[in-house]
N, C-alpha and C. Protein backbone atom coordinates (compact mmCIF):
# COMPACT_ATOMS: atom_id res chain seq x y z
N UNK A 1 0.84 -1.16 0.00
CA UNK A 1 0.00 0.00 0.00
C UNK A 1 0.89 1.23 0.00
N UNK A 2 0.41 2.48 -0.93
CA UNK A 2 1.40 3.45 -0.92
C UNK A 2 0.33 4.60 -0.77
N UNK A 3 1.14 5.65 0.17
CA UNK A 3 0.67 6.54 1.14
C UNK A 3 0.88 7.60 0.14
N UNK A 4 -0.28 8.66 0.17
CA UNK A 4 0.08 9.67 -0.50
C UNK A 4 1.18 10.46 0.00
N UNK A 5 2.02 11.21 -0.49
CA UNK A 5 3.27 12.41 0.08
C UNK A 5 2.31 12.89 1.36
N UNK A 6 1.09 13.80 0.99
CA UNK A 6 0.37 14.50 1.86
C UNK A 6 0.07 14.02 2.83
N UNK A 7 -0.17 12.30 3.36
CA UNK A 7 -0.65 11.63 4.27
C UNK A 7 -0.61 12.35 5.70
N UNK A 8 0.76 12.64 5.84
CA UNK A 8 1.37 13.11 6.98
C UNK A 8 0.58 14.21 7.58
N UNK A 9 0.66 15.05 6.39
CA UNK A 9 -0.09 16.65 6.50
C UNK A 9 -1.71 16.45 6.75
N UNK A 10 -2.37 15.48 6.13
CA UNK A 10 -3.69 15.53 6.12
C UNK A 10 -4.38 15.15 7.36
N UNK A 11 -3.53 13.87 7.93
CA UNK A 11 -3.59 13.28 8.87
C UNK A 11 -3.64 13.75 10.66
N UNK A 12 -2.60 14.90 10.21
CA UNK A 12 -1.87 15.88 11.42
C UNK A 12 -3.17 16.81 11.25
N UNK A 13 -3.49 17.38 10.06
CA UNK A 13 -4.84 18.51 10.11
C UNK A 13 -6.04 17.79 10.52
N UNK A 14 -6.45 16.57 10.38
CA UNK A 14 -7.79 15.90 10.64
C UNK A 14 -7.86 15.79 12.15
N UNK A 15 -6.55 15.41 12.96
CA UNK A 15 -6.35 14.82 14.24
C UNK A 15 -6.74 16.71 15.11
N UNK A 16 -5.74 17.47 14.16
CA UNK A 16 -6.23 18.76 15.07
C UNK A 16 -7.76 19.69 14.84
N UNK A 17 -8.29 19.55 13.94
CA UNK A 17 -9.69 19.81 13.77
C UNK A 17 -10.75 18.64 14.67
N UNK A 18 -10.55 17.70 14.84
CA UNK A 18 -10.95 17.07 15.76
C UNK A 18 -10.72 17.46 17.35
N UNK A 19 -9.47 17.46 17.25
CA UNK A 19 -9.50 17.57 19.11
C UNK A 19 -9.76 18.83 19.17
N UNK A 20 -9.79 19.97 18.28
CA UNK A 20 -10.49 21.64 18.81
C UNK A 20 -12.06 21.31 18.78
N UNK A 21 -12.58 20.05 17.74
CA UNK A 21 -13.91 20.41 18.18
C UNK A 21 -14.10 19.61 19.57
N UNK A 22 -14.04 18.65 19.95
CA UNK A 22 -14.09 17.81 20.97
C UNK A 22 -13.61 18.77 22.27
N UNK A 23 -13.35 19.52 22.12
CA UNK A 23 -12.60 20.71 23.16
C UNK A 23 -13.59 21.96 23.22
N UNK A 24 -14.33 21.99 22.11
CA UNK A 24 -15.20 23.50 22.27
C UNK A 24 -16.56 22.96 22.94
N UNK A 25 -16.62 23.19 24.12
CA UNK A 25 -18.03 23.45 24.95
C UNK A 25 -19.53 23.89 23.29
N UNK A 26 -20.53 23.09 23.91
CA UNK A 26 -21.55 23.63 23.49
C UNK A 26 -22.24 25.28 24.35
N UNK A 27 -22.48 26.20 23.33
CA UNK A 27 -23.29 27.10 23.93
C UNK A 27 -23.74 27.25 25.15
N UNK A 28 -23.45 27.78 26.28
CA UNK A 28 -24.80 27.80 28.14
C UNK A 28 -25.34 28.85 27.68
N UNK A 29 -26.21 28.69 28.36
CA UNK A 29 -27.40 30.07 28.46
C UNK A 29 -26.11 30.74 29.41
N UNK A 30 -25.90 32.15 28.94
CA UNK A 30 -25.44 33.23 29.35
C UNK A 30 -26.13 33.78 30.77
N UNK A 31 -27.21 33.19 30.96
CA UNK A 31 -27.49 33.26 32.39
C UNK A 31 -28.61 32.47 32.84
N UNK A 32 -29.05 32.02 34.24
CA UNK A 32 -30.36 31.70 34.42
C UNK A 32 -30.87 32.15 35.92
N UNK A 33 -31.91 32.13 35.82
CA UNK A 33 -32.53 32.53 37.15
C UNK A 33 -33.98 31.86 37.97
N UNK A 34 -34.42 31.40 38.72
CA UNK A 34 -35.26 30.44 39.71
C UNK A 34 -36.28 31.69 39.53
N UNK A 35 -37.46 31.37 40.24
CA UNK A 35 -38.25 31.97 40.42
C UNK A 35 -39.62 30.72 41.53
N UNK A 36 -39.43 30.47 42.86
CA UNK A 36 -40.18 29.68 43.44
C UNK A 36 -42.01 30.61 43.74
N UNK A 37 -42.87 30.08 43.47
CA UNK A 37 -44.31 31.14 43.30
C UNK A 37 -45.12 30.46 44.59
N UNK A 38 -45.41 31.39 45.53
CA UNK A 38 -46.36 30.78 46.64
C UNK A 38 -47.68 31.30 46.48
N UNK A 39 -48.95 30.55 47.12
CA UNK A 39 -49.73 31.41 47.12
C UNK A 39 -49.66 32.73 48.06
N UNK A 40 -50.54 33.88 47.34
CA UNK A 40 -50.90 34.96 47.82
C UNK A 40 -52.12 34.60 49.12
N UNK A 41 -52.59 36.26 49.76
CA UNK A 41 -53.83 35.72 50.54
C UNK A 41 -54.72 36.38 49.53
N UNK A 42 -55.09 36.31 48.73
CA UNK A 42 -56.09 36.36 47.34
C UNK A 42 -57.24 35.98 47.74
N UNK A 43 -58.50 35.88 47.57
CA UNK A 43 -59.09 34.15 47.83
C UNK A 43 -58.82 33.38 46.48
N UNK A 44 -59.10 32.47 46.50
CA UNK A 44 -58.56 30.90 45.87
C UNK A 44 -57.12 30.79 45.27
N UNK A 45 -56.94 31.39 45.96
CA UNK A 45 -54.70 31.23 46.40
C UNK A 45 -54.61 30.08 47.13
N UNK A 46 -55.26 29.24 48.28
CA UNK A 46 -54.79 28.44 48.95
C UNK A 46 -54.13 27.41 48.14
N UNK A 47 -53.22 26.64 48.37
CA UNK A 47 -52.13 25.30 48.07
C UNK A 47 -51.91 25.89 47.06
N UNK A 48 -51.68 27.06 45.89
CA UNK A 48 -51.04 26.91 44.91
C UNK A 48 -49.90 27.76 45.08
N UNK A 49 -49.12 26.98 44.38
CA UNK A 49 -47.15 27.04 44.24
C UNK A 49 -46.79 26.66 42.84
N UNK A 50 -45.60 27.17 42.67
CA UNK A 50 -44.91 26.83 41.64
C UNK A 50 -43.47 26.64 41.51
N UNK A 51 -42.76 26.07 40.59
CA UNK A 51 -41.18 26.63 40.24
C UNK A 51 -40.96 26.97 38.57
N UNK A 52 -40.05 28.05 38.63
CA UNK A 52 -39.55 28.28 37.24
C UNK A 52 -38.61 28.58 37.52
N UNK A 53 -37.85 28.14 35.83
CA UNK A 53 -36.79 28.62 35.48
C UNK A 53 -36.92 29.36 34.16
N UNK A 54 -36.01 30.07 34.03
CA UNK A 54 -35.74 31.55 33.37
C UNK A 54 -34.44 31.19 32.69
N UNK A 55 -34.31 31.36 31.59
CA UNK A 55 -32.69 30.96 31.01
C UNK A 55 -32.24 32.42 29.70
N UNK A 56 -31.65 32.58 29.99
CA UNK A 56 -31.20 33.57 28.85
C UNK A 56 -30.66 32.76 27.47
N UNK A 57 -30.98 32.60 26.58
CA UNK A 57 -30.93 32.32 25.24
C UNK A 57 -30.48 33.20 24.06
N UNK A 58 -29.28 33.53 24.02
CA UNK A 58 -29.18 34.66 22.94
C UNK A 58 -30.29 35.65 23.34
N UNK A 59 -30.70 35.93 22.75
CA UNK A 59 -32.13 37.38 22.33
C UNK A 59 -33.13 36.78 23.14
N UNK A 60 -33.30 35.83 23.24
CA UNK A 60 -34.84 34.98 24.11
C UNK A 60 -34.78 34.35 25.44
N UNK A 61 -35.64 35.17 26.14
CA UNK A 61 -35.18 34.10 27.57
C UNK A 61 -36.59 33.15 27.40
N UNK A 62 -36.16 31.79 27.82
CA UNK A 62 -36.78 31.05 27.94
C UNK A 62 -37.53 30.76 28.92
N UNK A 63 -38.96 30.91 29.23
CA UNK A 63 -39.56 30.35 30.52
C UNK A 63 -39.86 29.12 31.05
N UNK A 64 -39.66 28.37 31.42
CA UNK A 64 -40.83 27.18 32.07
C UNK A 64 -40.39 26.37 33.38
N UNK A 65 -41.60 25.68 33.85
CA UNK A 65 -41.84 25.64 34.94
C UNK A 65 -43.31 24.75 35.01
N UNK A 66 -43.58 24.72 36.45
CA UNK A 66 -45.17 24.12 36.79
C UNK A 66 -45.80 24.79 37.57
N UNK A 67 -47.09 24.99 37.50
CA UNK A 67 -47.83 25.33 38.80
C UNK A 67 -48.52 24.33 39.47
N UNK A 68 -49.11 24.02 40.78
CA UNK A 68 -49.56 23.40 41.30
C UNK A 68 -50.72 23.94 41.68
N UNK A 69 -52.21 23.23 41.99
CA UNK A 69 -52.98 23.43 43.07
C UNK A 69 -53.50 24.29 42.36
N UNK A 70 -53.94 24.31 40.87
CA UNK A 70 -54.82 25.20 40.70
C UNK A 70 -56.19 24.68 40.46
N UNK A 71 -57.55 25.25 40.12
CA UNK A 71 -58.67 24.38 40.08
C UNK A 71 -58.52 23.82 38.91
N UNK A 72 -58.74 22.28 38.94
CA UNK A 72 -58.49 21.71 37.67
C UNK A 72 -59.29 21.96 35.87
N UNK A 73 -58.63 21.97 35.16
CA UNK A 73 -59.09 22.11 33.72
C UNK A 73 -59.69 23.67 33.49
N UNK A 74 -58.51 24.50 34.09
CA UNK A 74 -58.68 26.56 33.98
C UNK A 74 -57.65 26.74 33.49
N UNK A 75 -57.87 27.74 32.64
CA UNK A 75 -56.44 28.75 32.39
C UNK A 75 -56.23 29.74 33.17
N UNK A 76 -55.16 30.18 33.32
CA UNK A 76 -55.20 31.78 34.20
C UNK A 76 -53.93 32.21 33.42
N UNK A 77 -53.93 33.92 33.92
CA UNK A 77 -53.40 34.88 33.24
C UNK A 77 -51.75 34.47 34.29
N UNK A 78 -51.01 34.91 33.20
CA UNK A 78 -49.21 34.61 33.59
C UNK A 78 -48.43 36.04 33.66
N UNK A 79 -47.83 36.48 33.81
CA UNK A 79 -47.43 37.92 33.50
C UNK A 79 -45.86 38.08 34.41
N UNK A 80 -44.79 38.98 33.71
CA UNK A 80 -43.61 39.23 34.30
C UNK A 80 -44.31 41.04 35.24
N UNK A 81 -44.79 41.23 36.41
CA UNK A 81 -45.02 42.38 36.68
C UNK A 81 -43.70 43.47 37.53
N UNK A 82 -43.87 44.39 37.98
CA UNK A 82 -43.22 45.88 37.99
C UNK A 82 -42.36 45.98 39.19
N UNK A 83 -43.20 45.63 40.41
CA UNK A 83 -42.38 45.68 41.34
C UNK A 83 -41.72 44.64 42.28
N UNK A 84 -40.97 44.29 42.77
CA UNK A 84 -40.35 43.43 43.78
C UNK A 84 -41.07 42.96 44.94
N UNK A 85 -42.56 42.65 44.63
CA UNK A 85 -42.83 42.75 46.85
C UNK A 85 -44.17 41.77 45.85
N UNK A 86 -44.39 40.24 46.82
CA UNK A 86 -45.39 39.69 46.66
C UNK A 86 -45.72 39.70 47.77
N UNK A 87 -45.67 40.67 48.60
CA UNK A 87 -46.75 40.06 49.94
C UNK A 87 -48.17 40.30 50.17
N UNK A 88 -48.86 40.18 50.89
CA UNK A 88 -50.30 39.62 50.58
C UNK A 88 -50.81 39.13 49.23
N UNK A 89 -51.68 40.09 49.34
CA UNK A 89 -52.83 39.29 47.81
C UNK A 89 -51.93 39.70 46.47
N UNK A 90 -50.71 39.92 46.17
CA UNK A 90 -50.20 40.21 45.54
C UNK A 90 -50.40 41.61 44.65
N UNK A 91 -51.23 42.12 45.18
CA UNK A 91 -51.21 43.56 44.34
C UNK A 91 -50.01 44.54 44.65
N UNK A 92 -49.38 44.31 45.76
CA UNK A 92 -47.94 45.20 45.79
C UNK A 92 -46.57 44.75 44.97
N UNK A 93 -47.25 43.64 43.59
CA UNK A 93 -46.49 43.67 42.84
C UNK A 93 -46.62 44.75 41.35
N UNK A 94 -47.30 45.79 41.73
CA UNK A 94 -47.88 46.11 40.71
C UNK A 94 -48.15 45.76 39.59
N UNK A 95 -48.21 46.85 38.67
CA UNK A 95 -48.88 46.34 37.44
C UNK A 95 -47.80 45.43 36.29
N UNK A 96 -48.15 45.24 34.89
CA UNK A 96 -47.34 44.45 34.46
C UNK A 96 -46.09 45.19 33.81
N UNK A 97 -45.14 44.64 33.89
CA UNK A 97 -43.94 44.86 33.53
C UNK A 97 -44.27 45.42 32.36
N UNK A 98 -43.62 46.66 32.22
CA UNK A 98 -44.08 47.63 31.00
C UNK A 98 -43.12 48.64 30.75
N UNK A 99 -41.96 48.93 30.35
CA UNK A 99 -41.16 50.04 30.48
C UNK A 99 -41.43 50.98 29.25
N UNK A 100 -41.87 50.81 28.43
CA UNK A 100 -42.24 51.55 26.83
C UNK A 100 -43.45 51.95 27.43
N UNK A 101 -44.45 51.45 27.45
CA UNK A 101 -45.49 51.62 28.37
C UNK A 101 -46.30 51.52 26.98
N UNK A 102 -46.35 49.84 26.24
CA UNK A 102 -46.93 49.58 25.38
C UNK A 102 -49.00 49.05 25.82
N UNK A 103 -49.80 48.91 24.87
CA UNK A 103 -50.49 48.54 25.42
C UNK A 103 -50.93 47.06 25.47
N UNK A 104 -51.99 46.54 26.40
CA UNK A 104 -51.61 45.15 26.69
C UNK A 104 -52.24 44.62 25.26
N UNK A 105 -51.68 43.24 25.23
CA UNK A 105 -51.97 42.49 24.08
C UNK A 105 -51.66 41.03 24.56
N UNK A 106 -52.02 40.75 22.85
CA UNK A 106 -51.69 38.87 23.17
C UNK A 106 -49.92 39.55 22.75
N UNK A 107 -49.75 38.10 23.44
CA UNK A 107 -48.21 37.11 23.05
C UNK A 107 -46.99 37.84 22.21
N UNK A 108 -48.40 37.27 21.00
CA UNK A 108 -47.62 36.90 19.70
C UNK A 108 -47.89 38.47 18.97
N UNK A 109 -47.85 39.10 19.59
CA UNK A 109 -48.24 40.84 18.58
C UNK A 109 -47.07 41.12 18.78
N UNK A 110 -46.30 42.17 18.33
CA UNK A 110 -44.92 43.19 18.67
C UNK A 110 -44.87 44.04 19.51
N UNK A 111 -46.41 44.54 19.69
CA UNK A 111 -46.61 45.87 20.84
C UNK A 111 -47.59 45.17 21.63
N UNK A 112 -46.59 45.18 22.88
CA UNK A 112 -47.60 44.82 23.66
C UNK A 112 -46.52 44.47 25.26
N UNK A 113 -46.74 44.20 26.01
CA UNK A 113 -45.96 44.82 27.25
C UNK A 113 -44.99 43.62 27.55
N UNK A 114 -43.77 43.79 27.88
CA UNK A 114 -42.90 42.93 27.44
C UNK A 114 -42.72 41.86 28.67
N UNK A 115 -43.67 41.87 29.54
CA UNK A 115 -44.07 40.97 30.20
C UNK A 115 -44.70 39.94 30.37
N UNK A 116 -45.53 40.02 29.23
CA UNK A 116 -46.64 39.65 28.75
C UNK A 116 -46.52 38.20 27.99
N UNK A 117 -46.99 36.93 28.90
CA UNK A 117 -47.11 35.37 28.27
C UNK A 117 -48.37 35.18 27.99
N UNK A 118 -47.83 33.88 27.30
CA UNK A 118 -49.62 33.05 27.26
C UNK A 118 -50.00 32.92 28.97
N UNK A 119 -51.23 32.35 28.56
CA UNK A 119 -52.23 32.05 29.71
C UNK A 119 -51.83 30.74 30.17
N UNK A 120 -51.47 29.87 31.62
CA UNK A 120 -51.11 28.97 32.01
C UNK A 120 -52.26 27.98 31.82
N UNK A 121 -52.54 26.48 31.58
CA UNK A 121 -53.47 25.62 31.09
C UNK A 121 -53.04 24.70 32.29
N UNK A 122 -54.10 24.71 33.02
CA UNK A 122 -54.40 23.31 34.23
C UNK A 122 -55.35 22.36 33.54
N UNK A 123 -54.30 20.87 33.95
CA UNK A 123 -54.59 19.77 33.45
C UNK A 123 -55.96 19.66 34.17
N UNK A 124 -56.72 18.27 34.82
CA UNK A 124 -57.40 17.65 35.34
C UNK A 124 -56.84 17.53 37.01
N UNK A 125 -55.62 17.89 36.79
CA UNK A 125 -54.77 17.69 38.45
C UNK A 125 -54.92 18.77 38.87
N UNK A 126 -55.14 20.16 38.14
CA UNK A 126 -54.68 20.96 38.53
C UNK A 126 -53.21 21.62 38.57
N UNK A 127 -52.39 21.20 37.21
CA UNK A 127 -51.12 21.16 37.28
C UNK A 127 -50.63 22.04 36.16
N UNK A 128 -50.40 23.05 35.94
CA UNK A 128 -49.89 23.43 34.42
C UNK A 128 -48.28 23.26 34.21
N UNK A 129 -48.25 22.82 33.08
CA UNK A 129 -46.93 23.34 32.92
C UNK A 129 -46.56 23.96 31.82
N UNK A 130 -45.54 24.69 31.80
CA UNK A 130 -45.16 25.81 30.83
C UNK A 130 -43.68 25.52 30.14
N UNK A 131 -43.66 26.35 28.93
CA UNK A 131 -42.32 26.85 28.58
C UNK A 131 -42.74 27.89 27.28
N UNK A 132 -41.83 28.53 27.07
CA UNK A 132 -42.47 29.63 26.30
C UNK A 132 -40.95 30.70 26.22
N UNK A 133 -40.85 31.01 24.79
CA UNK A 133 -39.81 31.68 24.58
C UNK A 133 -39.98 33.48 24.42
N UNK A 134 -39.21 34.13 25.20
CA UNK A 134 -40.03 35.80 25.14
C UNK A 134 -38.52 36.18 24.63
N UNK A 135 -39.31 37.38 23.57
CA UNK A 135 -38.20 37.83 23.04
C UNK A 135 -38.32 39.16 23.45
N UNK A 136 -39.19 39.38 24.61
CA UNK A 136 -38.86 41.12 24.76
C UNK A 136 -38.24 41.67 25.70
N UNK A 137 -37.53 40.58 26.85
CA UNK A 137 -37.39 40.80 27.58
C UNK A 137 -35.77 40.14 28.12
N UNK A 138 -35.07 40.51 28.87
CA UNK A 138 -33.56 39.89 29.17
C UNK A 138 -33.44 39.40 30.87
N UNK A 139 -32.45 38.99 31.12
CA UNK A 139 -32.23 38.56 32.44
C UNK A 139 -30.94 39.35 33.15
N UNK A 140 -30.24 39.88 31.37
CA UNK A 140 -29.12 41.09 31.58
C UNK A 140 -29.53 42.69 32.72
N UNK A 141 -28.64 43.06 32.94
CA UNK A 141 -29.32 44.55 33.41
C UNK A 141 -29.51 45.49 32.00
N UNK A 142 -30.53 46.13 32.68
CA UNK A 142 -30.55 47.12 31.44
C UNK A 142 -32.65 47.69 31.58
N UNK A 143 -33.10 47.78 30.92
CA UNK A 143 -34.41 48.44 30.69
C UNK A 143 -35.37 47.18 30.43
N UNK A 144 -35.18 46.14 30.11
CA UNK A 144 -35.87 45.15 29.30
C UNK A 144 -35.67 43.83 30.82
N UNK A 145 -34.53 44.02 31.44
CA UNK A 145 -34.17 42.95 32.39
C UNK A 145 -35.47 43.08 33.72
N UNK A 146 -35.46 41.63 33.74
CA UNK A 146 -36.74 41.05 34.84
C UNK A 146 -35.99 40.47 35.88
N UNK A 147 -34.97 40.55 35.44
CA UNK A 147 -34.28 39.75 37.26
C UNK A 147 -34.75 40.97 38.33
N UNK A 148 -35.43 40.08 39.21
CA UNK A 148 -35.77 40.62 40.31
C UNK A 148 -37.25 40.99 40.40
N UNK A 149 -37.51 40.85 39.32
CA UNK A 149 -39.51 41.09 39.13
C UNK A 149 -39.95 39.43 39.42
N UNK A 150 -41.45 40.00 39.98
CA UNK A 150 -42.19 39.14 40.23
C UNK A 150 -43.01 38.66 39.22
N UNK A 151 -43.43 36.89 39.00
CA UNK A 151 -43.49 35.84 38.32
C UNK A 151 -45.22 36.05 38.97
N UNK A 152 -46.09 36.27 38.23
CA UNK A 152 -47.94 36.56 38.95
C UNK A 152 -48.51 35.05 38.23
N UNK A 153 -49.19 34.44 38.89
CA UNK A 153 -50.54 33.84 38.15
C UNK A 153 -51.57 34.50 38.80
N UNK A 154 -52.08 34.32 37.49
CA UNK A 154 -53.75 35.22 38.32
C UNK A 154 -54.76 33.94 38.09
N UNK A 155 -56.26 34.66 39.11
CA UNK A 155 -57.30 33.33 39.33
C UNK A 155 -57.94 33.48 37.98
N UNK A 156 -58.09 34.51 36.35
CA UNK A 156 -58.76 33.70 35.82
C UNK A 156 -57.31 33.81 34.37
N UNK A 157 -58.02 33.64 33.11
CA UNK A 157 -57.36 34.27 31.98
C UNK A 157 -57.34 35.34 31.42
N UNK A 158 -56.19 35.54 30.99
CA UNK A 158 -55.83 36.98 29.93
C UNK A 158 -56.36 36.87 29.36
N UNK A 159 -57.54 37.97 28.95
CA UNK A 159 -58.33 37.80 27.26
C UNK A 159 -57.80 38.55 26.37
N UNK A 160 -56.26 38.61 26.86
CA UNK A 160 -55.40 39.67 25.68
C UNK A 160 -55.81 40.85 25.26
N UNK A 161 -56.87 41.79 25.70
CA UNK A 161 -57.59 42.97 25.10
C UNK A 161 -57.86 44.32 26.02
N UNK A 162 -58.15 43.45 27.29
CA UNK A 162 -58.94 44.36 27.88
C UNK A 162 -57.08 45.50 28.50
N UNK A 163 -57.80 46.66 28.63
CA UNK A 163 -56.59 47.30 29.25
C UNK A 163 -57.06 47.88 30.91
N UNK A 164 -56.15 47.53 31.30
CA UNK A 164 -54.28 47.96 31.35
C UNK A 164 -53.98 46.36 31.33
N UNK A 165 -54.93 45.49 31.78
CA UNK A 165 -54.32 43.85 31.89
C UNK A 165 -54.82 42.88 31.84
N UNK A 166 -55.57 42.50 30.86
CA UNK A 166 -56.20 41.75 30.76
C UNK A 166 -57.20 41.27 30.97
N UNK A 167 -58.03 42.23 32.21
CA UNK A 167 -59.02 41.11 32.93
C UNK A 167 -58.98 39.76 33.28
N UNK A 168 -57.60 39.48 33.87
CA UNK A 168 -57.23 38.60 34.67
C UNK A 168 -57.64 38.28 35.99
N UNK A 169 -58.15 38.96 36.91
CA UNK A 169 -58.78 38.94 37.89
C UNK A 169 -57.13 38.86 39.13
N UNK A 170 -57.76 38.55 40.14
CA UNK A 170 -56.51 38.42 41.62
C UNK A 170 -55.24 37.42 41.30
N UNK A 171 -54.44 38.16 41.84
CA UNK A 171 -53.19 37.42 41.88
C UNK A 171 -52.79 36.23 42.93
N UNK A 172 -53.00 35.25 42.93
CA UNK A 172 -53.09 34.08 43.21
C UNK A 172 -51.75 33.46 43.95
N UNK A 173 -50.91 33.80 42.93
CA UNK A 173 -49.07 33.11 43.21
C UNK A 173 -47.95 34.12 42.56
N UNK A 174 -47.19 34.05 43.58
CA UNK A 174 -46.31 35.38 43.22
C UNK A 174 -45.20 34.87 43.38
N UNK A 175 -43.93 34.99 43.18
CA UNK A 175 -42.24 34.79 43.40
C UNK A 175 -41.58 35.31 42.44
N UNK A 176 -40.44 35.69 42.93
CA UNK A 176 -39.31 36.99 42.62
C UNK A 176 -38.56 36.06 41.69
N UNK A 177 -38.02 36.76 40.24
CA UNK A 177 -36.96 35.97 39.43
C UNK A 177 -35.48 36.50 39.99
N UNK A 178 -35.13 35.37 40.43
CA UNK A 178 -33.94 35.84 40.96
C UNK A 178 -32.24 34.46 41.42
C-alpha cells in the first residue's frame, strides 16, 4: 500500500480539527434565574405554588416551569409584573412589567408589554406546565431585564384585550426571578 506524500499533513490537520472540536463546549445560556411562586392571601390562592426557570438564550429568555394546586381544567393569566414585593394578595407587585409603556396584548403581537405570556393551562390535576420563549425581555441589566420582578398567576385568563391587563382577575401566586 502506498501513502500519499500528503498523508502526513492531512492526517496531522484531521487529528487537530478534531481535538479543537471535541474541546469547544456547546453554547450555556449566558445566564439563568429560579423563580419559586407561593400562594398569595387572594381568595382561591390556597395550596397553589410553583417553580420556574428563566434561562437567557441569545435574544430569548426562555420560561418554564409548573404550577400546582390550581382548580383543575382553567387557564389563568401569567405575566412578568413591575415591582419586587409579593406580599399579601399580591397587588404590591404592581402592574405588568411595562417600560415603553406599550399597550396590553396577546403574546404573539410586537406591541404589547414585554411581560406579557400566554395564559397557564391546568390539566385535570390541577397542574400546568409551561415553557415559552419571550423575546422582549432579558435577564441582563438594562431596561428590558426582569431579574428581580415578580413571576404573577392570576385566578382567571388573559383575554389579551382588555386594558391595562387583561381582565385577569386576583393574583393568586407570586415569586421573585432571581
Amino acid at each position: 500500500m502506498t501513502r500519499s506524500p500528503l498523508f502526513p499533513f492531512a492526517a496531522a490537520l484531521a487529528a487537530a480539527t478534531f481535538t479543537a472540536s471535541a474541546q469547544t463546549p456547546m453554547p450555556a445560556p449566558s445566564s439563568t434565574a429560579k423563580a419559586a411562586l407561593k400562594a398569595t392571601t387572594a381568595p382561591g390562592a390556597q395550596g397553589v405554588s410553583g417553580d420556574f426557570t428563566l434561562s437567557q438564550r441569545g435574544t430569548l429568555v426562555v420560561v418554564e416551569g409548573t404550577v400546582r394546586g390550581l382548580a383543575p381544567n382553567t387557564e389563568h393569566g401569567f405575566h412578568v409584573h413591575e415591582n419586587p414585593d409579593c406580599s399579601g394578595d399580591g397587588k404590591a407587585a404592581g402592574d405588568h412589567f411595562n417600560p415603553d409603556k406599550n399597550p396590553h396584548a396577546h403574546p404573539g403581537q410586537k406591541m404589547r408589554h414585554p411581560g406579557a405570556m400566554f395564559n397557564l393551562k391546568a390539566d385535570a390535576n390541577g397542574v400546568a406546565t409551561f415553557r415559552q420563549e419571550v423575546d422582549t425581555v432579558t435577564l441582563a441589566s438594562g431596561k428590558y431585564s426582569v431579574a428581580g420582578k415578580p413571576l404573577v398567576v392570576h385566578a382567571k385568563p388573559d383575554d389579551y384585550a382588555s386594558q391595562p391587563s387583561g381582565d385577569a382577575g386576583d393574583r393568586i401566586a407570586c415569586g421573585l426571578i432571581g
